[in-house]
Every structure is written in structure tokens, then in C-alpha cells.
PDB file of N, CA and C in Angstrom:
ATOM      1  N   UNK A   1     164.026 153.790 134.218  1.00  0.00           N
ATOM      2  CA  UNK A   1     164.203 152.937 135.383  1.00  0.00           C
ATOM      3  C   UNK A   1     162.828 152.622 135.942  1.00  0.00           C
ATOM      4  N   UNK A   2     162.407 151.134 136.386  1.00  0.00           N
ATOM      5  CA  UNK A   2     161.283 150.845 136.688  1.00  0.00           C
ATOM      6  C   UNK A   2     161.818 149.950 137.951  1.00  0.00           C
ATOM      7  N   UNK A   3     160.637 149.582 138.759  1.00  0.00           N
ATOM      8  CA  UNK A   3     161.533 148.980 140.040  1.00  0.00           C
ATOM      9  C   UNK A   3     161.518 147.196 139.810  1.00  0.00           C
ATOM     10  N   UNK A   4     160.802 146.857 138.732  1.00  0.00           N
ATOM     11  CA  UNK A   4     160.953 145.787 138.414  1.00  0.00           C
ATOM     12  C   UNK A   4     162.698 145.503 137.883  1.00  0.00           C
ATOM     13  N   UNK A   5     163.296 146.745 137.382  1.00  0.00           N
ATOM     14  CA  UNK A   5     164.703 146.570 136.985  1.00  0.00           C
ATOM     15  C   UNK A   5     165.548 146.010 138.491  1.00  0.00           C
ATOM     16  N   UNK A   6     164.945 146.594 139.357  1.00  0.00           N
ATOM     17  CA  UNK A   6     165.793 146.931 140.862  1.00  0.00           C
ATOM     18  C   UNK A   6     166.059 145.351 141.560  1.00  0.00           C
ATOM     19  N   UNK A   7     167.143 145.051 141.845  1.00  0.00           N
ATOM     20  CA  UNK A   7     167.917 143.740 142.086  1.00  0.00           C
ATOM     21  C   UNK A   7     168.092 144.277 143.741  1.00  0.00           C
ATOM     22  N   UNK A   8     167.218 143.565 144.687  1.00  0.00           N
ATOM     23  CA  UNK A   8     167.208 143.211 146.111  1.00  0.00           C
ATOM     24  C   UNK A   8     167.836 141.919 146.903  1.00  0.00           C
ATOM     25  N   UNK A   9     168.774 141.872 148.119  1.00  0.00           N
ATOM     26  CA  UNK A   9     168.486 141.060 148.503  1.00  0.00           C
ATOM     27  C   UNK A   9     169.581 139.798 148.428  1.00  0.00           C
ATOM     28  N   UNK A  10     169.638 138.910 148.253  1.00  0.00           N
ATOM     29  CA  UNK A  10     170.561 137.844 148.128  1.00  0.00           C
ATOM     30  C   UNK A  10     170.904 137.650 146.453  1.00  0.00           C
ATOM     31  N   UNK A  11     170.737 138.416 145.008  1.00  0.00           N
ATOM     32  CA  UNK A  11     171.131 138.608 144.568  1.00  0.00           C
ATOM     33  C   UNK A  11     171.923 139.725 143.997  1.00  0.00           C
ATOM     34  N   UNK A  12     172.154 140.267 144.600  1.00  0.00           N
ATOM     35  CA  UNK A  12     172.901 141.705 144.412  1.00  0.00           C
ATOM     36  C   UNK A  12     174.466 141.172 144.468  1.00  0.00           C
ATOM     37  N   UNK A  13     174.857 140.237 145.286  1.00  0.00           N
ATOM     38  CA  UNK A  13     176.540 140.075 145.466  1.00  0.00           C
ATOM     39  C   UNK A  13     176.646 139.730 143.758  1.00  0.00           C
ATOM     40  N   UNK A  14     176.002 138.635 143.427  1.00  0.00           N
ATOM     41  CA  UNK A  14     176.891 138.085 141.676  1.00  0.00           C
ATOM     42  C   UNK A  14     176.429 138.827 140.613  1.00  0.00           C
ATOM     43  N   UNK A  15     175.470 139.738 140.523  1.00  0.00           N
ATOM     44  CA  UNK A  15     175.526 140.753 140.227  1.00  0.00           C
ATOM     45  C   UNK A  15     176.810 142.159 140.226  1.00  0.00           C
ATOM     46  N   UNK A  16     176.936 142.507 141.548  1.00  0.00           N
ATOM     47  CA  UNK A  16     177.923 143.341 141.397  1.00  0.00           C
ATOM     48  C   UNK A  16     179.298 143.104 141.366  1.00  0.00           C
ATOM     49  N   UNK A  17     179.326 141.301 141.610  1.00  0.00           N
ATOM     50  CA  UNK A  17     180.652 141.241 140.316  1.00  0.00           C
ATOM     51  C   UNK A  17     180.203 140.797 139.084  1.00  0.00           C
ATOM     52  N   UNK A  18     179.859 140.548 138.516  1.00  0.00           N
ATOM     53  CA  UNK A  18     179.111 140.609 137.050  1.00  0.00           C
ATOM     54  C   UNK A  18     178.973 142.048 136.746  1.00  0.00           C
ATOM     55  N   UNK A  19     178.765 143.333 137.478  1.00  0.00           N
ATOM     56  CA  UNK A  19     179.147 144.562 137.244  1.00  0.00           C
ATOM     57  C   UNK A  19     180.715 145.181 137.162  1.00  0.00           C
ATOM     58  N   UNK A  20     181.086 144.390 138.109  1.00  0.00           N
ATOM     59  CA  UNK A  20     182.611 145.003 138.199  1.00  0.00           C
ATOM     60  C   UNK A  20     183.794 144.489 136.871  1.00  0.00           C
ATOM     61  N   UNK A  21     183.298 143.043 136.746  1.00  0.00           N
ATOM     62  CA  UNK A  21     183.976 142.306 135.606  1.00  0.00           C
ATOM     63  C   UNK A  21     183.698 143.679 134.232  1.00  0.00           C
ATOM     64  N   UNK A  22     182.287 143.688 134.102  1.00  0.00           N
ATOM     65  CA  UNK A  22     182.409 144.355 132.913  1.00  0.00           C
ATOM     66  C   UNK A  22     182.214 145.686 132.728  1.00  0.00           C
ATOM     67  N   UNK A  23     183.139 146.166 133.838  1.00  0.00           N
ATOM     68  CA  UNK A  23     183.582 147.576 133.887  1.00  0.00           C
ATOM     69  C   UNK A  23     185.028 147.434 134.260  1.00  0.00           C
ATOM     70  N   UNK A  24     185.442 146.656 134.154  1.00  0.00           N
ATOM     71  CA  UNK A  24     186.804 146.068 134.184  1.00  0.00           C
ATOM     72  C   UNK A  24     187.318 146.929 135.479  1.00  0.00           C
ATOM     73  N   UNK A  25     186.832 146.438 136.874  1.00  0.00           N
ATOM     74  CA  UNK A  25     187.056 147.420 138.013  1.00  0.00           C
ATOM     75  C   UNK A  25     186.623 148.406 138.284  1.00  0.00           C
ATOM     76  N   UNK A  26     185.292 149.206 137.312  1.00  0.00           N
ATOM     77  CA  UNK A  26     185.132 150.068 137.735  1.00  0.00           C
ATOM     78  C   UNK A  26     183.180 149.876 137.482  1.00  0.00           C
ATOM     79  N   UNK A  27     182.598 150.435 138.604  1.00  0.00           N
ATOM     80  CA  UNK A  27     181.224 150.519 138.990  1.00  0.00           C
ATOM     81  C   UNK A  27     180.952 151.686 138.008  1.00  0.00           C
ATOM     82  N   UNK A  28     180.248 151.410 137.083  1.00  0.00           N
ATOM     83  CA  UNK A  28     179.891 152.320 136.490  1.00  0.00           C
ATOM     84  C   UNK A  28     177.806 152.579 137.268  1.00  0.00           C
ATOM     85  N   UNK A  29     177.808 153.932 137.059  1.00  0.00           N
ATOM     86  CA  UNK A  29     176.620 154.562 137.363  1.00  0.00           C
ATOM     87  C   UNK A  29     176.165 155.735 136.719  1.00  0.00           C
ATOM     88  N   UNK A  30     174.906 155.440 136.879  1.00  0.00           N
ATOM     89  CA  UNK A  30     173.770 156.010 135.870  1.00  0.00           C
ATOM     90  C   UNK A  30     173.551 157.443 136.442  1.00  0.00           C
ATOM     91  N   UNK A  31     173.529 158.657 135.852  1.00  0.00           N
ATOM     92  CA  UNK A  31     173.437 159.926 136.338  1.00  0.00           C
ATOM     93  C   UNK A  31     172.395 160.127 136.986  1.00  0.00           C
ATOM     94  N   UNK A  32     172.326 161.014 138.554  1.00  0.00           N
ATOM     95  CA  UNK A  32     171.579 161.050 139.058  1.00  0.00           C
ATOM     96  C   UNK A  32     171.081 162.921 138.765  1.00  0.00           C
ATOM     97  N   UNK A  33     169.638 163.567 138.311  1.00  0.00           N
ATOM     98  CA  UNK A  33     169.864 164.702 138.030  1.00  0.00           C
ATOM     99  C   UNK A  33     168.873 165.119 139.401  1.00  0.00           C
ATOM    100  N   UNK A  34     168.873 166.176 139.918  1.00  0.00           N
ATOM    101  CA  UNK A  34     167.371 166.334 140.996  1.00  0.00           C
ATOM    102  C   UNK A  34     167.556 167.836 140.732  1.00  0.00           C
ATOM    103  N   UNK A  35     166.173 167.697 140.423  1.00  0.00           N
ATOM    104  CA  UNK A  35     165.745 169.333 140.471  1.00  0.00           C
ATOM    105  C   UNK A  35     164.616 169.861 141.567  1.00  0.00           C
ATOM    106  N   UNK A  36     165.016 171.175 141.953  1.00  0.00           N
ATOM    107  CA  UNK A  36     164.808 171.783 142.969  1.00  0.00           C
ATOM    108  C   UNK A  36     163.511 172.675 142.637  1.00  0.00           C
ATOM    109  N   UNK A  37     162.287 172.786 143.050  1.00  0.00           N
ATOM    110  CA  UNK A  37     161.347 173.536 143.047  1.00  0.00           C
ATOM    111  C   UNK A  37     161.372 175.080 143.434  1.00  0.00           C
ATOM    112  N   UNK A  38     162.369 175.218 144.540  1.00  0.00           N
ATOM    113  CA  UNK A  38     162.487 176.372 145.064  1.00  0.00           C
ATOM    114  C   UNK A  38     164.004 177.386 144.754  1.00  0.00           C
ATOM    115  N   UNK A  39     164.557 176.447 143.494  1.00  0.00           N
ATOM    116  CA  UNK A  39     165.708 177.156 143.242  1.00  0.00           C
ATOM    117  C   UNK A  39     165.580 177.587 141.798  1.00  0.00           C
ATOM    118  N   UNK A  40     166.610 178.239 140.721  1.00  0.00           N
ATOM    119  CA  UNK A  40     166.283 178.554 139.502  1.00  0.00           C
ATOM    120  C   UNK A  40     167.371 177.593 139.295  1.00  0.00           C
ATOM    121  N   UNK A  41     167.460 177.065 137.911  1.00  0.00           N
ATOM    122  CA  UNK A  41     168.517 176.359 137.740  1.00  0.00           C
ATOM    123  C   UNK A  41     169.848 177.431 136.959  1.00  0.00           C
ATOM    124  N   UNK A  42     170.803 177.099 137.169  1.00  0.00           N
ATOM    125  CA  UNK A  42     172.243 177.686 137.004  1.00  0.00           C
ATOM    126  C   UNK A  42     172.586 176.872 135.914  1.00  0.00           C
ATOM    127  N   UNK A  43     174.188 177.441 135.644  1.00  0.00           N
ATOM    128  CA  UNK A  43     173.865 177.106 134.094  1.00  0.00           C
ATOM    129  C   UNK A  43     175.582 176.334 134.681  1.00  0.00           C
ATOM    130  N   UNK A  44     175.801 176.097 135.463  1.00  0.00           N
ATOM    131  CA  UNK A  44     177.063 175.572 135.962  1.00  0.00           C
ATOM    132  C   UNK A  44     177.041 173.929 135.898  1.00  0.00           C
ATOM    133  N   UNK A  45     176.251 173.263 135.699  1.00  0.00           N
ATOM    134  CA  UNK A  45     176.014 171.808 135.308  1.00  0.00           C
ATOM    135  C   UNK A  45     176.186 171.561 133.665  1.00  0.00           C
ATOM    136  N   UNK A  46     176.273 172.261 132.804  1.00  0.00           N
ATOM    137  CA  UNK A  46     176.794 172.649 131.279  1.00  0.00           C
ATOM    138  C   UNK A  46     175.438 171.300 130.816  1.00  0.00           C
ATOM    139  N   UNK A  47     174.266 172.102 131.703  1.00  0.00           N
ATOM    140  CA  UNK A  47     173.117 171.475 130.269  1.00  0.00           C
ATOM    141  C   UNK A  47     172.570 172.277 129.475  1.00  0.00           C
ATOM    142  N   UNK A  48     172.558 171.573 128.369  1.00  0.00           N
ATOM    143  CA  UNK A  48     171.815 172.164 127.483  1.00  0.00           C
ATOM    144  C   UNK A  48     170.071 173.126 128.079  1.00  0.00           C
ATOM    145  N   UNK A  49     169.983 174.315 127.554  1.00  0.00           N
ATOM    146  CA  UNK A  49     168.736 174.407 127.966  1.00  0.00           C
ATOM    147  C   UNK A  49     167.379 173.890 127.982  1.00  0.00           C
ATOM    148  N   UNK A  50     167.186 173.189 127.110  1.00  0.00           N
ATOM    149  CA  UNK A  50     166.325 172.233 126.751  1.00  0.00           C
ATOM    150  C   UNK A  50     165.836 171.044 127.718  1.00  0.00           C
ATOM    151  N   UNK A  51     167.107 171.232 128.528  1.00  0.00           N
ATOM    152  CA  UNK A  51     167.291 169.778 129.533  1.00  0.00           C
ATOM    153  C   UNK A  51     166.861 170.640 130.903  1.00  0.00           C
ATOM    154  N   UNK A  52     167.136 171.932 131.201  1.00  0.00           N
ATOM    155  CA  UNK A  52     166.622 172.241 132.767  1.00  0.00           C
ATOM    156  C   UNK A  52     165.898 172.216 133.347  1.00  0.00           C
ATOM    157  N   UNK A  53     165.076 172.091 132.732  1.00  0.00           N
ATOM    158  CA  UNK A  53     163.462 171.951 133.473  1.00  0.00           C
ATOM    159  C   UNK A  53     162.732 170.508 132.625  1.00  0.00           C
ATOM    160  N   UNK A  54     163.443 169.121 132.469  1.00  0.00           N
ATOM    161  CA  UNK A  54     163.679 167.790 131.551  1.00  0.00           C
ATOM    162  C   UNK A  54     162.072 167.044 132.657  1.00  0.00           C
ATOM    163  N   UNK A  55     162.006 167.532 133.775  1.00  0.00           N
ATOM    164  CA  UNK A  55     160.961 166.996 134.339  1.00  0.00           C
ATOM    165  C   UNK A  55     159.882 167.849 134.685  1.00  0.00           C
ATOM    166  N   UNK A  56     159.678 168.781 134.403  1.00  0.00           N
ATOM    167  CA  UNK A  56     158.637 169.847 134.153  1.00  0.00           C
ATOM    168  C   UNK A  56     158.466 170.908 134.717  1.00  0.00           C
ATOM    169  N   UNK A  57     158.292 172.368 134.379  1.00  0.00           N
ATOM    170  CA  UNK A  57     158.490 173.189 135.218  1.00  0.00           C
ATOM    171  C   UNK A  57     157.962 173.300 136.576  1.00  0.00           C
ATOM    172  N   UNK A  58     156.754 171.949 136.890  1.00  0.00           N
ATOM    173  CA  UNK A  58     156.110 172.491 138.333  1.00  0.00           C
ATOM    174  C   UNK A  58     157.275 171.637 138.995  1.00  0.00           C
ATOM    175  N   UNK A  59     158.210 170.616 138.567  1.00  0.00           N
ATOM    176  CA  UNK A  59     159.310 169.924 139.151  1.00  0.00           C
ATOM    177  C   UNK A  59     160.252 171.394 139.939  1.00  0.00           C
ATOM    178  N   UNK A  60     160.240 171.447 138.687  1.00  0.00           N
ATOM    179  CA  UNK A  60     161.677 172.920 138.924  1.00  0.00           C
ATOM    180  C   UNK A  60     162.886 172.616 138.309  1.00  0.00           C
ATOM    181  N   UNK A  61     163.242 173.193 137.979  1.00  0.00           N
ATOM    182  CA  UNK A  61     164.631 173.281 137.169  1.00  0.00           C
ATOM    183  C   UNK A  61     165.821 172.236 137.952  1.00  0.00           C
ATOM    184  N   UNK A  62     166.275 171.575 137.217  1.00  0.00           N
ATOM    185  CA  UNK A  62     167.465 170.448 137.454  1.00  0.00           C
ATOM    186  C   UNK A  62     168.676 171.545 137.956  1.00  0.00           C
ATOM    187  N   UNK A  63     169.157 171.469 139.493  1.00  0.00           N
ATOM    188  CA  UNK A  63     170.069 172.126 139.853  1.00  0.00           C
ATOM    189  C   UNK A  63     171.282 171.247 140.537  1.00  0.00           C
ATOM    190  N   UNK A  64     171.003 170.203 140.321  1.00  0.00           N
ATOM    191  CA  UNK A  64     172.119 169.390 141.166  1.00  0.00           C
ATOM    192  C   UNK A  64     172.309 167.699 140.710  1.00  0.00           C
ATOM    193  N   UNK A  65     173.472 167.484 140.429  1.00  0.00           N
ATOM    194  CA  UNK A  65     173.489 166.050 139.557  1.00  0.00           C
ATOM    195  C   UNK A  65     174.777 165.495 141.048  1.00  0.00           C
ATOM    196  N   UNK A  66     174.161 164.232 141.598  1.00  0.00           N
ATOM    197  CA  UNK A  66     173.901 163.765 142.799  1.00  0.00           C
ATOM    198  C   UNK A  66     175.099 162.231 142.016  1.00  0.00           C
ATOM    199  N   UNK A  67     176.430 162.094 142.789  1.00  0.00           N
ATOM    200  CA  UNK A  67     177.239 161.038 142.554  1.00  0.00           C
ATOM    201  C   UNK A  67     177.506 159.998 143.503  1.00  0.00           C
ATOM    202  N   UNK A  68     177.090 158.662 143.139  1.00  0.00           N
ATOM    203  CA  UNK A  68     177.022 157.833 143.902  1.00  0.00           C
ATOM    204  C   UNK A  68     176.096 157.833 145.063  1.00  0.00           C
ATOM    205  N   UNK A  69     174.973 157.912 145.001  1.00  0.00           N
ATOM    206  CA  UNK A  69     173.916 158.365 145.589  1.00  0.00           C
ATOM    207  C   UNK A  69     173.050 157.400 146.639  1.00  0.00           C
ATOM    208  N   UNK A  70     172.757 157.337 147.868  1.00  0.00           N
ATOM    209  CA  UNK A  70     172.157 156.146 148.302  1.00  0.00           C
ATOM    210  C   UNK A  70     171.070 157.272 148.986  1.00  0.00           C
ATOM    211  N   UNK A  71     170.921 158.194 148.915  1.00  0.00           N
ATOM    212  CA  UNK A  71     169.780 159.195 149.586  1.00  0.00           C
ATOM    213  C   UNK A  71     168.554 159.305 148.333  1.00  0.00           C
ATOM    214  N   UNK A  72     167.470 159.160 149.178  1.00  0.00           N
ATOM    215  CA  UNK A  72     166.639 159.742 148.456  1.00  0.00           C
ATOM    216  C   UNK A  72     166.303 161.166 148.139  1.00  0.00           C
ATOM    217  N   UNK A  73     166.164 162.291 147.309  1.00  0.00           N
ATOM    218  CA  UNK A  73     165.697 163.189 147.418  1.00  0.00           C
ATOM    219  C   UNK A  73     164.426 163.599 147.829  1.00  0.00           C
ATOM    220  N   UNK A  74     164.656 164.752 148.934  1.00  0.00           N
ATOM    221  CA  UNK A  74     163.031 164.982 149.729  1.00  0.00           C
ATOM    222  C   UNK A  74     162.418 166.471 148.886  1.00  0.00           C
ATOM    223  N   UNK A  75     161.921 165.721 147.381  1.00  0.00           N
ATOM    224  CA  UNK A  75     161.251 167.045 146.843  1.00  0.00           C
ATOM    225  C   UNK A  75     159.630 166.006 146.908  1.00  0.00           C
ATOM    226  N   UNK A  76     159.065 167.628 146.762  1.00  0.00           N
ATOM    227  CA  UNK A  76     157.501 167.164 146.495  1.00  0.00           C
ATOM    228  C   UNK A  76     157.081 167.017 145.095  1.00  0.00           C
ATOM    229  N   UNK A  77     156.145 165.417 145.517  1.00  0.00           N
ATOM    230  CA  UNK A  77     156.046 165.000 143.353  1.00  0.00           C
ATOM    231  C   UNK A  77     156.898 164.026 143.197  1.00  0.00           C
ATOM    232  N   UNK A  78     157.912 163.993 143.900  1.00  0.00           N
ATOM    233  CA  UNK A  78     158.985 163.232 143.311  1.00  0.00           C
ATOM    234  C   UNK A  78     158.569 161.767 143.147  1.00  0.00           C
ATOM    235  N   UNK A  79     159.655 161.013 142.400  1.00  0.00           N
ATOM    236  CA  UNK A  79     159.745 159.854 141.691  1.00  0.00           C
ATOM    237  C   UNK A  79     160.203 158.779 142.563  1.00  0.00           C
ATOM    238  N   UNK A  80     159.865 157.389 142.548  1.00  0.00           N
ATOM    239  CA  UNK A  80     160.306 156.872 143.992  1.00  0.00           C
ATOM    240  C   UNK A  80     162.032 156.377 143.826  1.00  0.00           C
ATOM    241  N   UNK A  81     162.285 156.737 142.399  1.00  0.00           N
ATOM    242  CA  UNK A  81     164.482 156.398 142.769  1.00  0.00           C
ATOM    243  C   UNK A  81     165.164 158.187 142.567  1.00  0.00           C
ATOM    244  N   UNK A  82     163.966 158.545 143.043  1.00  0.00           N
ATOM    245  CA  UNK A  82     165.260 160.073 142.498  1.00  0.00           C
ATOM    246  C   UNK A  82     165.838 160.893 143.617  1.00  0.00           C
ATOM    247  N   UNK A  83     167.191 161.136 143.215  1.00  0.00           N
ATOM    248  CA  UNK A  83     168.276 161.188 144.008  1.00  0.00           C
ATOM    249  C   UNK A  83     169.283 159.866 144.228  1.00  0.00           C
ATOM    250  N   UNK A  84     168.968 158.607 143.769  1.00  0.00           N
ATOM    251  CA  UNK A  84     169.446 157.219 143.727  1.00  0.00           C
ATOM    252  C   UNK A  84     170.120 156.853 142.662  1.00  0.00           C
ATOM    253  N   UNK A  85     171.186 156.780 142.603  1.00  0.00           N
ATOM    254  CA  UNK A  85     172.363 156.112 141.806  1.00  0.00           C
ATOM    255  C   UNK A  85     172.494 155.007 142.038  1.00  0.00           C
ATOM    256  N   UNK A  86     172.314 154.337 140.257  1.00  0.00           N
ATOM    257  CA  UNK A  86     172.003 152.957 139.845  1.00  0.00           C
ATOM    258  C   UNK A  86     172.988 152.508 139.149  1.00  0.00           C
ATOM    259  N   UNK A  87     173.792 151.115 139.422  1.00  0.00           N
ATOM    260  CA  UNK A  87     174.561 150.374 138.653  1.00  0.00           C
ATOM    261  C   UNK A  87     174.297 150.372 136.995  1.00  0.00           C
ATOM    262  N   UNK A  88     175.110 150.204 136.277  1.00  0.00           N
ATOM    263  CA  UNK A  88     174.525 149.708 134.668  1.00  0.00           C
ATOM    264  C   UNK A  88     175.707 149.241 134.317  1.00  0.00           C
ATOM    265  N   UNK A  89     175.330 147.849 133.319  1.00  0.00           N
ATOM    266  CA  UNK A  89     176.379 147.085 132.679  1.00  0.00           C
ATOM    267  C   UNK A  89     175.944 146.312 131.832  1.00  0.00           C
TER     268      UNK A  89
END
């Protein structure tokens, strides 16, 4: 995701029916993962291990996968859409 992808503004309405059409009613969205610096990650999200620490250990381990998301996450380092759930179609 780059923010050049990111649709602002007075085109977003024919867009998100041009999303809805071809999800045939349903908004599909892109997984949101945020990992926590100050937590260990748990194994209750059924990722693979390989994937818990997917943004680096000074990130911290991926402890929370965030649905339908319009908050930003307030970690330090972070990425400017993470915690943000994104349309795809």
C-alpha cells in the first residue's frame, strides 16, 4: 500500500460502488495486522511463526489484527496507514 493508491475526496462515492458491485454487496477489506512493542505476541491469531514479528523485532511482535479500521495505530516507528483498513476490488 502506497498513498498514491489512496482515493480522497469527491471520488470515493463511484468507487465504492464500483467496490460494492464487485463484491457483489459485500466491502471486501484488506487485513489490518498491528504489532505491539510492549507486548509478546500470542499465538491466538493462528500465524504462522515466521509471520510474528513480519515487521521487525524492534516493531514487536504482531498481536492484534484490527477489522474495519478507521483508527490509526499510536505505535512508535509506525507506518503512516497502519491500523487502517483498506477497500480492495
Amino acid at each position: 500500500m502506497n498513498a498514491q493508491n489512496v482515493v480522497q475526496g469527491d471520488k470515493v462515492a463511484g468507487l465504492l460502488y464500483r467496490a460494492m458491485d464487485a463484491g457483489e454487496g459485500l466491502l471486501r477489506l484488506t487485513p489490518t495486522w498491528v504489532p505491539r512493542s510492549f507486548l509478546h505476541p500470542g499465538r491466538r491469531l493462528k500465524l504462522h511463526p515466521d509471520d510474528l514479528y513480519a515487521y521487525g523485532a524492534e516493531r514487536g511482535g504482531i498481536d492484534e489484527r484490527w477489522f474495519a479500521s478507521t483508527t490509526e495505530a499510536a505505535n512508535d516507528g509506525r507506518v503512516w496507514h497502519e491500523g487502517l483498513s483498506f477497500v480492495s476490488f
